[in-house]
N, C-alpha and C. Protein backbone atom coordinates (compact mmCIF):
# COMPACT_ATOMS: atom_id res chain seq x y z
N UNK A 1 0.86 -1.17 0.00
CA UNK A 1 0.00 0.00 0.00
C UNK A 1 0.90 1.24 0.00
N UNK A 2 0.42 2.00 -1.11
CA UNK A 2 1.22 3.53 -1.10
C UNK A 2 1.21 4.23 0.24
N UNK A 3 1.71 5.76 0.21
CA UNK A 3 1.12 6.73 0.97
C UNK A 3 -0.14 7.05 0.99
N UNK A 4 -0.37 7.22 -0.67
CA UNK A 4 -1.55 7.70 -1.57
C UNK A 4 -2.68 7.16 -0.90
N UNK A 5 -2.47 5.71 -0.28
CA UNK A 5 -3.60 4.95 -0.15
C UNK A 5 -3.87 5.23 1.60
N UNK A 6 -3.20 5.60 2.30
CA UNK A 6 -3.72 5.97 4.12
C UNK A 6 -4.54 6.64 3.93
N UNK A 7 -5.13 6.49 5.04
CA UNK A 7 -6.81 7.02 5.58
C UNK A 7 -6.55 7.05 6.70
N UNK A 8 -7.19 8.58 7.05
CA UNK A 8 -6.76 8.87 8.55
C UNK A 8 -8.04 8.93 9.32
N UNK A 9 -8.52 7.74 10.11
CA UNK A 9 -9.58 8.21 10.91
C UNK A 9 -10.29 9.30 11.41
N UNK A 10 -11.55 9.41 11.72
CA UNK A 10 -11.86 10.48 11.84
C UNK A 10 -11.23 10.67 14.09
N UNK A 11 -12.05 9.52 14.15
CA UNK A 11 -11.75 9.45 15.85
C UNK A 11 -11.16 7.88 16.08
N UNK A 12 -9.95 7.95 16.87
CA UNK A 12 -8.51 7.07 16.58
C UNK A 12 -8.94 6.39 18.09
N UNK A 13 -9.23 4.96 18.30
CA UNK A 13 -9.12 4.22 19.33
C UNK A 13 -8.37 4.59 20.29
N UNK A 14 -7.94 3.86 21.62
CA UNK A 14 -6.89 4.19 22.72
C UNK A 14 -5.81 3.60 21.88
N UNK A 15 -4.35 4.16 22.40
CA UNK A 15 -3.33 3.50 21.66
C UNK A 15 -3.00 2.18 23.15
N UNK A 16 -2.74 0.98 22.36
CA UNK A 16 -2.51 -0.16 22.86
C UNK A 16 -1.37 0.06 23.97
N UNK A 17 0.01 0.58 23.35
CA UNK A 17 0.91 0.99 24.08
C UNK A 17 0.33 1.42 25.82
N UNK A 18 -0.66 2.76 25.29
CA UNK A 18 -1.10 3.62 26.62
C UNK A 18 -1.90 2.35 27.84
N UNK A 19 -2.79 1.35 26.68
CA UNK A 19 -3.16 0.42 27.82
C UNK A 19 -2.24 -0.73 28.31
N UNK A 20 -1.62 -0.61 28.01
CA UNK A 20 -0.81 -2.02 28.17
C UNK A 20 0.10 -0.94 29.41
N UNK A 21 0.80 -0.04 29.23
CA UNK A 21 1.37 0.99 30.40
C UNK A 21 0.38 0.86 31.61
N UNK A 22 -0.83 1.03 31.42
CA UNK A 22 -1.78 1.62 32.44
C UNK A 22 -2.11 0.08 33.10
N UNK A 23 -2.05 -1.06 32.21
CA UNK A 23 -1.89 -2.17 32.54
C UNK A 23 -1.04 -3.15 34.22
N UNK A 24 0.12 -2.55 33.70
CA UNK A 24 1.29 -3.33 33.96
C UNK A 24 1.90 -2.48 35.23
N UNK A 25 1.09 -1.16 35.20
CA UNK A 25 1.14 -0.49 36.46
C UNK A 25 2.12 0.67 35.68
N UNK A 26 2.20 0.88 34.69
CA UNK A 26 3.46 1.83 34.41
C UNK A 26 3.18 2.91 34.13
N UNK A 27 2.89 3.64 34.30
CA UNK A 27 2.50 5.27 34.10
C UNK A 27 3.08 6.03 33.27
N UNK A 28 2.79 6.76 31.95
CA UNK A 28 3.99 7.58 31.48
C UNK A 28 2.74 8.30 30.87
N UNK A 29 3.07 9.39 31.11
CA UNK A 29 2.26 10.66 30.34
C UNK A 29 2.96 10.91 28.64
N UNK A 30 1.85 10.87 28.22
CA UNK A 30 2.51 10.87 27.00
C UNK A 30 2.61 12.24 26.54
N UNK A 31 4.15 12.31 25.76
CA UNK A 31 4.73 13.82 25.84
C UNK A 31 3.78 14.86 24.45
N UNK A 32 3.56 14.35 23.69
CA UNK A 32 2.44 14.61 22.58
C UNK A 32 1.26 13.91 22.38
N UNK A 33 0.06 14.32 22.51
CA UNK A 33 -1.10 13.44 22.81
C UNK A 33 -1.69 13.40 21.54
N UNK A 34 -2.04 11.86 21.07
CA UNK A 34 -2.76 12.35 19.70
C UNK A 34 -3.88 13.17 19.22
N UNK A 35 -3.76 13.89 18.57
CA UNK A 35 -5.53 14.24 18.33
C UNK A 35 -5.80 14.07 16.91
N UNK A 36 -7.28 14.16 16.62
CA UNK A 36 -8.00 13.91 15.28
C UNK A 36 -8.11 15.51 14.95
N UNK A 37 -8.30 15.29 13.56
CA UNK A 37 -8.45 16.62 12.35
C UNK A 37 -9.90 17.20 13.09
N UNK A 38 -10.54 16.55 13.91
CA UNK A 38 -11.95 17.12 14.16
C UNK A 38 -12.20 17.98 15.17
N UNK A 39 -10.78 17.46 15.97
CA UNK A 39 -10.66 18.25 17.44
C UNK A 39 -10.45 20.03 16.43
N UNK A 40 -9.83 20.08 15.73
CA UNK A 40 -9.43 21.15 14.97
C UNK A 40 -10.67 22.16 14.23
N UNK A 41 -11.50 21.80 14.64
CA UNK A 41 -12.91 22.21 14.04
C UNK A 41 -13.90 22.48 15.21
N UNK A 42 -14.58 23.93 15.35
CA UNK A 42 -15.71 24.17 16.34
C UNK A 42 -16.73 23.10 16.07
N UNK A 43 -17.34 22.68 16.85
CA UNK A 43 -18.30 21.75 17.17
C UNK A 43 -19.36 22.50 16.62
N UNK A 44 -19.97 23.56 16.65
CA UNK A 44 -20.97 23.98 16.01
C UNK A 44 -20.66 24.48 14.87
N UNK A 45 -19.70 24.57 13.96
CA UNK A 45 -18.92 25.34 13.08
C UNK A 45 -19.93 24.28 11.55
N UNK A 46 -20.65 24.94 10.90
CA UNK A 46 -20.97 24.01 9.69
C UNK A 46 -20.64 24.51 8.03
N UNK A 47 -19.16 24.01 7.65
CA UNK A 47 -18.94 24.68 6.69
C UNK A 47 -19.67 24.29 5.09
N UNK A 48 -21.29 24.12 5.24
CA UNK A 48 -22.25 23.83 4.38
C UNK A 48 -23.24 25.01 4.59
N UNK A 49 -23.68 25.37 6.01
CA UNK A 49 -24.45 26.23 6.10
C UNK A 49 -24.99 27.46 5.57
N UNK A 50 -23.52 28.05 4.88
CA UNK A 50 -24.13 29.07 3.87
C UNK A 50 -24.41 28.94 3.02
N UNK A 51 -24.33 27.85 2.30
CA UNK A 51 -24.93 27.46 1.09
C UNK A 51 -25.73 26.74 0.86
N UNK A 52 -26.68 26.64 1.64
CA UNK A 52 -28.05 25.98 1.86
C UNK A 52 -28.99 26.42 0.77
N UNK A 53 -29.50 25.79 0.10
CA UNK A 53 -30.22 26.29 -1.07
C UNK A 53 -30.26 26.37 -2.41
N UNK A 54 -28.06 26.26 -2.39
CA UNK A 54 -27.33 26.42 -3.32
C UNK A 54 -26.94 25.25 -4.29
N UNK A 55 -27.32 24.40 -4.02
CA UNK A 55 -27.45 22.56 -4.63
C UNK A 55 -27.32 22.93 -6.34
N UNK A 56 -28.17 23.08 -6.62
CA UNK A 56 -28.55 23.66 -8.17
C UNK A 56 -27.24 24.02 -8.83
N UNK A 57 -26.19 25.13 -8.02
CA UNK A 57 -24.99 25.31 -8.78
C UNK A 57 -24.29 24.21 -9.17
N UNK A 58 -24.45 23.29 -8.63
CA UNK A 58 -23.64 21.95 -9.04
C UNK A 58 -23.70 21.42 -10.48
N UNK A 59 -25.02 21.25 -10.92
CA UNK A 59 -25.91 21.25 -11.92
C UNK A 59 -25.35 22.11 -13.44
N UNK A 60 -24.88 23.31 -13.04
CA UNK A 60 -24.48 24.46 -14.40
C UNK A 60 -23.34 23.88 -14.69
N UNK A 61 -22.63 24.24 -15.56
CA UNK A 61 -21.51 24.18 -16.16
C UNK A 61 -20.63 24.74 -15.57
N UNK A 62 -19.45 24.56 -15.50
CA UNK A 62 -18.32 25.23 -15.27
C UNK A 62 -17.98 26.56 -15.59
N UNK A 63 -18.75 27.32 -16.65
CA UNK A 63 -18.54 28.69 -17.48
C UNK A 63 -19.46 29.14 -16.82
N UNK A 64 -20.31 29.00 -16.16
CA UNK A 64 -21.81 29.59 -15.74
C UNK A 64 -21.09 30.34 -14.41
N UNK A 65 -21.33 31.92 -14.87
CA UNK A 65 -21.16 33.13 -13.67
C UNK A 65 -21.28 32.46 -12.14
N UNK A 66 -22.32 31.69 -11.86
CA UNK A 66 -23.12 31.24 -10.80
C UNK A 66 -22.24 30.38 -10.16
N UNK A 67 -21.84 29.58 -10.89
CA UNK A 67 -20.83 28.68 -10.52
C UNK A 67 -19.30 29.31 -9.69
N UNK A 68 -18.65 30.37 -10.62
CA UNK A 68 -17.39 31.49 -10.43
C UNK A 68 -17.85 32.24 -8.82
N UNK A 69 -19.37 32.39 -9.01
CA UNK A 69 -19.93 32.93 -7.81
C UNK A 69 -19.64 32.57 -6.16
N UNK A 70 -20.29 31.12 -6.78
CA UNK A 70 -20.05 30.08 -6.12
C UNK A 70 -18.81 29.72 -5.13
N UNK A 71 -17.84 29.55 -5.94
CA UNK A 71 -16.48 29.06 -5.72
C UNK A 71 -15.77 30.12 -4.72
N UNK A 72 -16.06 31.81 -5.17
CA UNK A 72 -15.58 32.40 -4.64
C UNK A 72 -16.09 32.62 -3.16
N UNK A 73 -17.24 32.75 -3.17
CA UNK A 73 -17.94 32.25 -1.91
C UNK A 73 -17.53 31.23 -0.90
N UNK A 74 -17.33 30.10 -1.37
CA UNK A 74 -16.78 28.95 -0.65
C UNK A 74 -15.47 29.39 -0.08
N UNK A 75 -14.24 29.79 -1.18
CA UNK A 75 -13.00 30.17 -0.70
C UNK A 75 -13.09 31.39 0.66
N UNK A 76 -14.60 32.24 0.48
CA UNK A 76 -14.07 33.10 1.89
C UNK A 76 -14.49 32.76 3.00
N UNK A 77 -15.69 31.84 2.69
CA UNK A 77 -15.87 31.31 3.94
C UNK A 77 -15.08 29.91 4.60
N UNK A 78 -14.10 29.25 3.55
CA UNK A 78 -13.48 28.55 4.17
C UNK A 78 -11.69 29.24 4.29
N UNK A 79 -11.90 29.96 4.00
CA UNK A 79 -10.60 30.92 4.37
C UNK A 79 -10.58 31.81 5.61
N UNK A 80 -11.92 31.55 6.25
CA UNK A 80 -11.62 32.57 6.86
C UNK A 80 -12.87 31.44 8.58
N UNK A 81 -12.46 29.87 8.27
CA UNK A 81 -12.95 28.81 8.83
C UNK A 81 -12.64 28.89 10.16
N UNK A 82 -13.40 28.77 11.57
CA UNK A 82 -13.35 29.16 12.83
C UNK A 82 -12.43 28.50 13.30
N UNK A 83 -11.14 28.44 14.14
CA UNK A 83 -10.26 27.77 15.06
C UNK A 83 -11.20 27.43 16.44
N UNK A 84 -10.77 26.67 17.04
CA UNK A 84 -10.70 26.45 18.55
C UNK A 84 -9.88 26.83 19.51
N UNK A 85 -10.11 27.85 19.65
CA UNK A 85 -9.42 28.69 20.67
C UNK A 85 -8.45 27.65 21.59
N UNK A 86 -9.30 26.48 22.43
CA UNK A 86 -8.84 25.77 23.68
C UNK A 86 -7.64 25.18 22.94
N UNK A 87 -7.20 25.27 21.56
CA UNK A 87 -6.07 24.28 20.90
C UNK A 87 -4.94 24.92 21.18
N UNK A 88 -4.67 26.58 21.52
CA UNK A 88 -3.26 26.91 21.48
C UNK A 88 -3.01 26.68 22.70
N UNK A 89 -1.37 26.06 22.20
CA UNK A 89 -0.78 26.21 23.65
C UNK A 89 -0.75 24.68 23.49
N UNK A 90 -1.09 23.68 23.20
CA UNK A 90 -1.40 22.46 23.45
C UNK A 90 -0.19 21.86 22.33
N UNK A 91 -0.09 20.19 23.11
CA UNK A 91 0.98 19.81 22.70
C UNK A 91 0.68 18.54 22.00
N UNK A 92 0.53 18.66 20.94
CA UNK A 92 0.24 17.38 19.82
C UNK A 92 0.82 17.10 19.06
N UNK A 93 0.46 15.53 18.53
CA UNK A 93 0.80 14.94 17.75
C UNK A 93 -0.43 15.09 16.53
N UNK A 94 -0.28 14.92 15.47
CA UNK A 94 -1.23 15.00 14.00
C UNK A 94 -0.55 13.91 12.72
N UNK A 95 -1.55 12.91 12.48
CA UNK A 95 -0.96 12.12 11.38
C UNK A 95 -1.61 13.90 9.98
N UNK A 96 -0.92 13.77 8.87
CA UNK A 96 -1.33 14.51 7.53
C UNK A 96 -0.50 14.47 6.79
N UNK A 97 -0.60 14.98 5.25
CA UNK A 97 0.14 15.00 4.49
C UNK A 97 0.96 16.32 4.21
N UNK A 98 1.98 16.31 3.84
CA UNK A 98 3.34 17.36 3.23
C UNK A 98 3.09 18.08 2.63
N UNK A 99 2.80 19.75 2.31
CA UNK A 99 2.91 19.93 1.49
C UNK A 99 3.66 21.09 1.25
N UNK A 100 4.98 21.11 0.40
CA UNK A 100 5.94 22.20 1.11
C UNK A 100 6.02 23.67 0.67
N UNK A 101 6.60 24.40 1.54
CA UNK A 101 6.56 25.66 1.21
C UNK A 101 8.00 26.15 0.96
N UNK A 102 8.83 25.59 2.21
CA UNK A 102 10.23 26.00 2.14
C UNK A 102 10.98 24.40 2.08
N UNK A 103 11.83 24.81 0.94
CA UNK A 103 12.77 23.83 1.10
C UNK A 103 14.46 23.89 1.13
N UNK A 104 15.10 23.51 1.11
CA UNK A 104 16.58 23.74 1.52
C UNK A 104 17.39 22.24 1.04
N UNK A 105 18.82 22.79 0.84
CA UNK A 105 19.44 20.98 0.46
C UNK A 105 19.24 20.45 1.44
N UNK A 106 18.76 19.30 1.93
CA UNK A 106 18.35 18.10 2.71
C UNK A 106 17.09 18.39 2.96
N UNK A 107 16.02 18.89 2.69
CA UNK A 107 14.78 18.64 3.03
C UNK A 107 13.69 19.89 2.83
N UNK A 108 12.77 19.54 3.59
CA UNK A 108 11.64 20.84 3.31
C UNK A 108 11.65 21.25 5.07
N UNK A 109 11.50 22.74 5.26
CA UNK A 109 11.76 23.28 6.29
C UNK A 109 10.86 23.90 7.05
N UNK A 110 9.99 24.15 5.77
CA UNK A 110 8.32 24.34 6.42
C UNK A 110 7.26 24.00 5.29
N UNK A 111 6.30 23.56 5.73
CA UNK A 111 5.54 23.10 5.20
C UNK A 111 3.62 23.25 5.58
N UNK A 112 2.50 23.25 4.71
CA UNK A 112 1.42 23.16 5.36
C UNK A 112 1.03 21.43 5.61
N UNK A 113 0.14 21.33 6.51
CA UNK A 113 -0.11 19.15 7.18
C UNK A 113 -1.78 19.94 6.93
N UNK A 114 -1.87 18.75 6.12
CA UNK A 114 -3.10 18.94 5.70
C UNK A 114 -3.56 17.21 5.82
N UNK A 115 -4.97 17.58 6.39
CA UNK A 115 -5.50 16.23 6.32
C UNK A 115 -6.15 15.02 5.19
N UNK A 116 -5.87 15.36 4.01
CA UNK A 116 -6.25 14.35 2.93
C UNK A 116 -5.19 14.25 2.01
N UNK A 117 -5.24 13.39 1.37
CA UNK A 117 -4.04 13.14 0.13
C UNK A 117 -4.73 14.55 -1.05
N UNK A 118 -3.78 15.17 -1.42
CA UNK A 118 -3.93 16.29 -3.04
C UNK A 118 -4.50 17.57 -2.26
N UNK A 119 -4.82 17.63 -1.10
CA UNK A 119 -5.25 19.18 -0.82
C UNK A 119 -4.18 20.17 -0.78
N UNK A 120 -4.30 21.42 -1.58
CA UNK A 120 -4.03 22.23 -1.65
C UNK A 120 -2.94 22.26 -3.14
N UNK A 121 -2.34 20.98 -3.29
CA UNK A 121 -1.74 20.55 -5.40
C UNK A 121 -2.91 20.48 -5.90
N UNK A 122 -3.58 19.00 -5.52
CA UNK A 122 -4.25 18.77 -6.82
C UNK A 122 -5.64 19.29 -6.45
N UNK A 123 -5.78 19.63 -5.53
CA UNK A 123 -7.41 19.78 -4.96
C UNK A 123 -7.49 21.39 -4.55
N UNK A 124 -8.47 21.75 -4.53
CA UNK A 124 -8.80 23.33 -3.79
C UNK A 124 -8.43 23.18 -2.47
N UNK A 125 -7.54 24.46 -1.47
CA UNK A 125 -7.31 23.66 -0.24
C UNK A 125 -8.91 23.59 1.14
N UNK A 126 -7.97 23.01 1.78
CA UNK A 126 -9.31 22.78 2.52
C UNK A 126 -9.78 24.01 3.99
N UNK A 127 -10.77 23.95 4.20
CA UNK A 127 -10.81 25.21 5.01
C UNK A 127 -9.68 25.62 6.40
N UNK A 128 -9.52 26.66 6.37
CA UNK A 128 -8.31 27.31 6.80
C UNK A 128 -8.05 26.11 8.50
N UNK A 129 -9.30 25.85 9.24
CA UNK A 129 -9.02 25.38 10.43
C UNK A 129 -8.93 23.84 9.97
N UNK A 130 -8.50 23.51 8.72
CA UNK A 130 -7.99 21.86 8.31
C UNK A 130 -6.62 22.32 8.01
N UNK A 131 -6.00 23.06 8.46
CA UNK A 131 -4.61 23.54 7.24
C UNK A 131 -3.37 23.88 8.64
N UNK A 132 -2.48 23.00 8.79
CA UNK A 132 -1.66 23.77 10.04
C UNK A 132 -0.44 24.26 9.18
N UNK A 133 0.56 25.47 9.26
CA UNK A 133 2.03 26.04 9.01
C UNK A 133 2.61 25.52 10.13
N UNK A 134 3.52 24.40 9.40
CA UNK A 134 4.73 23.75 10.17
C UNK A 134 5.98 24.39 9.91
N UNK A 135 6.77 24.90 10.87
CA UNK A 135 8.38 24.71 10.31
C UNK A 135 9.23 23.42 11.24
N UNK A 136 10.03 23.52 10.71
CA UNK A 136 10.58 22.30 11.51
C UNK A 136 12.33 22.94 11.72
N UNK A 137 13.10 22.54 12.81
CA UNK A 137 14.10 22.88 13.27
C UNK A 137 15.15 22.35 12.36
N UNK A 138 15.18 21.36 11.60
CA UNK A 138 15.79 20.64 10.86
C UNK A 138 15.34 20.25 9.45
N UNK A 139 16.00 20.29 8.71
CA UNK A 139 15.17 19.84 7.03
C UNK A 139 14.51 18.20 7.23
N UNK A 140 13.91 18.52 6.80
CA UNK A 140 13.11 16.52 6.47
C UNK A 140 12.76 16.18 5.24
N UNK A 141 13.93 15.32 5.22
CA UNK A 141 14.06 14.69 3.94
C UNK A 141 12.53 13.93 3.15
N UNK A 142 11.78 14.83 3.02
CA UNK A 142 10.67 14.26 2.53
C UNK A 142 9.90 14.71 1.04
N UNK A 143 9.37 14.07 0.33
CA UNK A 143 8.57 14.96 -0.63
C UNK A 143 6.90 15.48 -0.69
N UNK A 144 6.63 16.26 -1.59
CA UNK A 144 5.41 16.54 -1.95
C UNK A 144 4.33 15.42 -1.56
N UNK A 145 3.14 15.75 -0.43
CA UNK A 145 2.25 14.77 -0.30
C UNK A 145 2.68 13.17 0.69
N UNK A 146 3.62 13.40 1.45
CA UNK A 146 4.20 12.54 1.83
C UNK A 146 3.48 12.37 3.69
N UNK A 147 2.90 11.50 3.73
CA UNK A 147 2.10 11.39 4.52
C UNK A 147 3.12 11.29 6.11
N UNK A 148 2.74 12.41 7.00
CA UNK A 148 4.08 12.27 8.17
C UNK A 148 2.72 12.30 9.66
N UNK A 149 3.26 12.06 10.74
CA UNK A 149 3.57 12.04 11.99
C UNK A 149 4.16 13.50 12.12
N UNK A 150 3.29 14.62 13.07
CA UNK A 150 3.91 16.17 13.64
C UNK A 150 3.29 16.04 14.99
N UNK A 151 4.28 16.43 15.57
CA UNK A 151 4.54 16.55 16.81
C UNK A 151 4.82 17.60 17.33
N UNK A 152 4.19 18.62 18.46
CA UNK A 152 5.03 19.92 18.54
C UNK A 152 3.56 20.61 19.14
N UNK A 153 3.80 21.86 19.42
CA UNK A 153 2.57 23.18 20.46
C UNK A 153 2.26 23.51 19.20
N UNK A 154 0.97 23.38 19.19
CA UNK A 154 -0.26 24.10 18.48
C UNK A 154 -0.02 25.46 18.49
N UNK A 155 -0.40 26.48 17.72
CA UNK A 155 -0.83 27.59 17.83
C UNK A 155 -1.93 27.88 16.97
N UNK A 156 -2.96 29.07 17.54
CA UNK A 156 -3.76 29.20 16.82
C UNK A 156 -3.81 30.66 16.28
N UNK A 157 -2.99 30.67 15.01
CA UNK A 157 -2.24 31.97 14.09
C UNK A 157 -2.79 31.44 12.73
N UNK A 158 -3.51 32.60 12.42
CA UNK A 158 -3.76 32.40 10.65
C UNK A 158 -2.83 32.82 9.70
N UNK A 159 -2.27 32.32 8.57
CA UNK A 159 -1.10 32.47 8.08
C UNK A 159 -1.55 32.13 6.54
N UNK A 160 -1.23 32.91 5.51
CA UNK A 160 -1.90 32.97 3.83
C UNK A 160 -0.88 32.45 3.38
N UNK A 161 -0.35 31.44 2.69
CA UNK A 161 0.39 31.16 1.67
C UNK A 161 -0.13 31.10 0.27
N UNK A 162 1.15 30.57 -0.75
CA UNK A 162 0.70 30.15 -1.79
C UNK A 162 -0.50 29.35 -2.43
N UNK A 163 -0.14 27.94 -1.09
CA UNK A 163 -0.79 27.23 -1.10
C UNK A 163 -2.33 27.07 -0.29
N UNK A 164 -2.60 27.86 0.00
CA UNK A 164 -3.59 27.96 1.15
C UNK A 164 -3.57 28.73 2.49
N UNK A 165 -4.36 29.40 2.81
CA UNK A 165 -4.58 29.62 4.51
C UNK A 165 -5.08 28.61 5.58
N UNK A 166 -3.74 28.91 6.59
CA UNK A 166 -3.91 28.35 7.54
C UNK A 166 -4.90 28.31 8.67
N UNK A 167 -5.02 27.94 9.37
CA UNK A 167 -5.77 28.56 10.73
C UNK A 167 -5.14 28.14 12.17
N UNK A 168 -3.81 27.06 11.88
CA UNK A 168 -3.10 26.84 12.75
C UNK A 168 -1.81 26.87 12.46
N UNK A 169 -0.61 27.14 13.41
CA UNK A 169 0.72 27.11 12.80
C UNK A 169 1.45 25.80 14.08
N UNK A 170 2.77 25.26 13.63
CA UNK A 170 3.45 24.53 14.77
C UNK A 170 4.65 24.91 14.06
N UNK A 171 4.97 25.01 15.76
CA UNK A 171 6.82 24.45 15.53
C UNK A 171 7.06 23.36 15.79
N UNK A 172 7.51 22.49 15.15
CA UNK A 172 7.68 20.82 14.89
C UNK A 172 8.71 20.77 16.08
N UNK A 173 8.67 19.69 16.92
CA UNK A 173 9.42 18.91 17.57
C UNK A 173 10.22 17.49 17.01
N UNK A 174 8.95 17.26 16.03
CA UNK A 174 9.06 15.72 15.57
C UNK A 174 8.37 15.17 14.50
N UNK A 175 8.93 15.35 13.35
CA UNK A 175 8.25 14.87 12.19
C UNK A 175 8.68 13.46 11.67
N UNK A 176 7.94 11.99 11.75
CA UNK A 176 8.30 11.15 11.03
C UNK A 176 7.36 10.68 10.13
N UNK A 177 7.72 9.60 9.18
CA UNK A 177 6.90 9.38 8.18
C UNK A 177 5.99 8.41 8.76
N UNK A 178 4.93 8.46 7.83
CA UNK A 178 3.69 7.99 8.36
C UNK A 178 4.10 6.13 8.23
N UNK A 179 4.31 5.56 8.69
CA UNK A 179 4.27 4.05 8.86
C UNK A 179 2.70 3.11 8.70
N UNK A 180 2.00 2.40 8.04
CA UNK A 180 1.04 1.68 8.06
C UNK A 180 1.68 0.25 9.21
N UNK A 181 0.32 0.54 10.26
CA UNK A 181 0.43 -0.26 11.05
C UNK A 181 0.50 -1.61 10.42
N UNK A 182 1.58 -2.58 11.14
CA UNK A 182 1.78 -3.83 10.48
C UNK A 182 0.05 -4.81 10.51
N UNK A 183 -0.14 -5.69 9.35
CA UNK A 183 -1.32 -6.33 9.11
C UNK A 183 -1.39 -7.81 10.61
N UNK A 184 -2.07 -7.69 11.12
CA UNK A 184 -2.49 -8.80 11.95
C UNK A 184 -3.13 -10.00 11.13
């Protein structure tokens, strides 16, 4: 199985490790706690809601004003997509994919972690509170779309690139590549 092919849960079981610790009597706080792409999203936040009604544009053609209308609409309201305040300051881990901004000989140095394979290359990006600005202390030898493991304090800073607006930024502690858990 590729990169191409991971799928990142929406909400991720206990990790085995943590029970088997809590098990055996061993205690260890874990230094980056995982979270899901959803924690990253207001709970009442519905990025469909303004376009309730709007079904029909789907329907026109691609040349149709309505459509251009459309699109631009979507981009400000997902550009400008609500954070969760309670996230800064917090110390996580995030499975997503690469997609770089800065690169340097040995690696890419900052990058946006976006949660699906092609957002923000091949796809429109996704709303600003799906989009984190990583830099990382060290280059990581990685490419375009390369599905990683980030580790590091949240912040909640909106930041415009090329590729998309953010709605979160990190300074990486720990970027590795995404590993598919071995098959049982």
């Amino acid at each position: 199985m590729s990169n191409n092919d991971v799928k990142f849960p929406l909400r991720r079981r206990l990790m085995l490790a943590g029970l088997l610790a809590a098990g055996s009597g061993l205690v260890h706080a874990q230094e980056y706690p995982e979270i899901d792409w959803d924690d990253l999203v207001p709970k009442d936040w519905d990025p469909s809601k303004p376009f309730k009604g709007m079904e029909k544009v789907m329907e026109l053609p691609d040349s149709d004003p309505k459509v251009a209308e459309f699109y631009e609409r979507m981009r400000e309201v997902w550009d400008n997509a609500p954070t969760v305040a309670a996230m800064n300051g917090r110390r996580v881990k995030l499975p997503g994919y690469l997609v770089p901004l800065d690169q340097i000989k040995g690696g890419v140095v900052e990058f946006l972690l976006v949660p699906y394979f092609g957002a923000c290359v091949h796809l429109p990006p996704p709303p600003a509170n799906q989009i984190i600005q990583v830099k990382t202390p060290k280059p990581v030898p990685l490419n375009t779309m390369s599905a990683v493991w980030v580790s590091g304090t949240l912040q909640v800073k909106r930041s415009d690139s090329s590729m998309g607006i953010s709605g979160y930024s990190m300074d990486a502690k720990k970027v590795v590549e995404y590993k598919m858990p071995a098959a049982r």
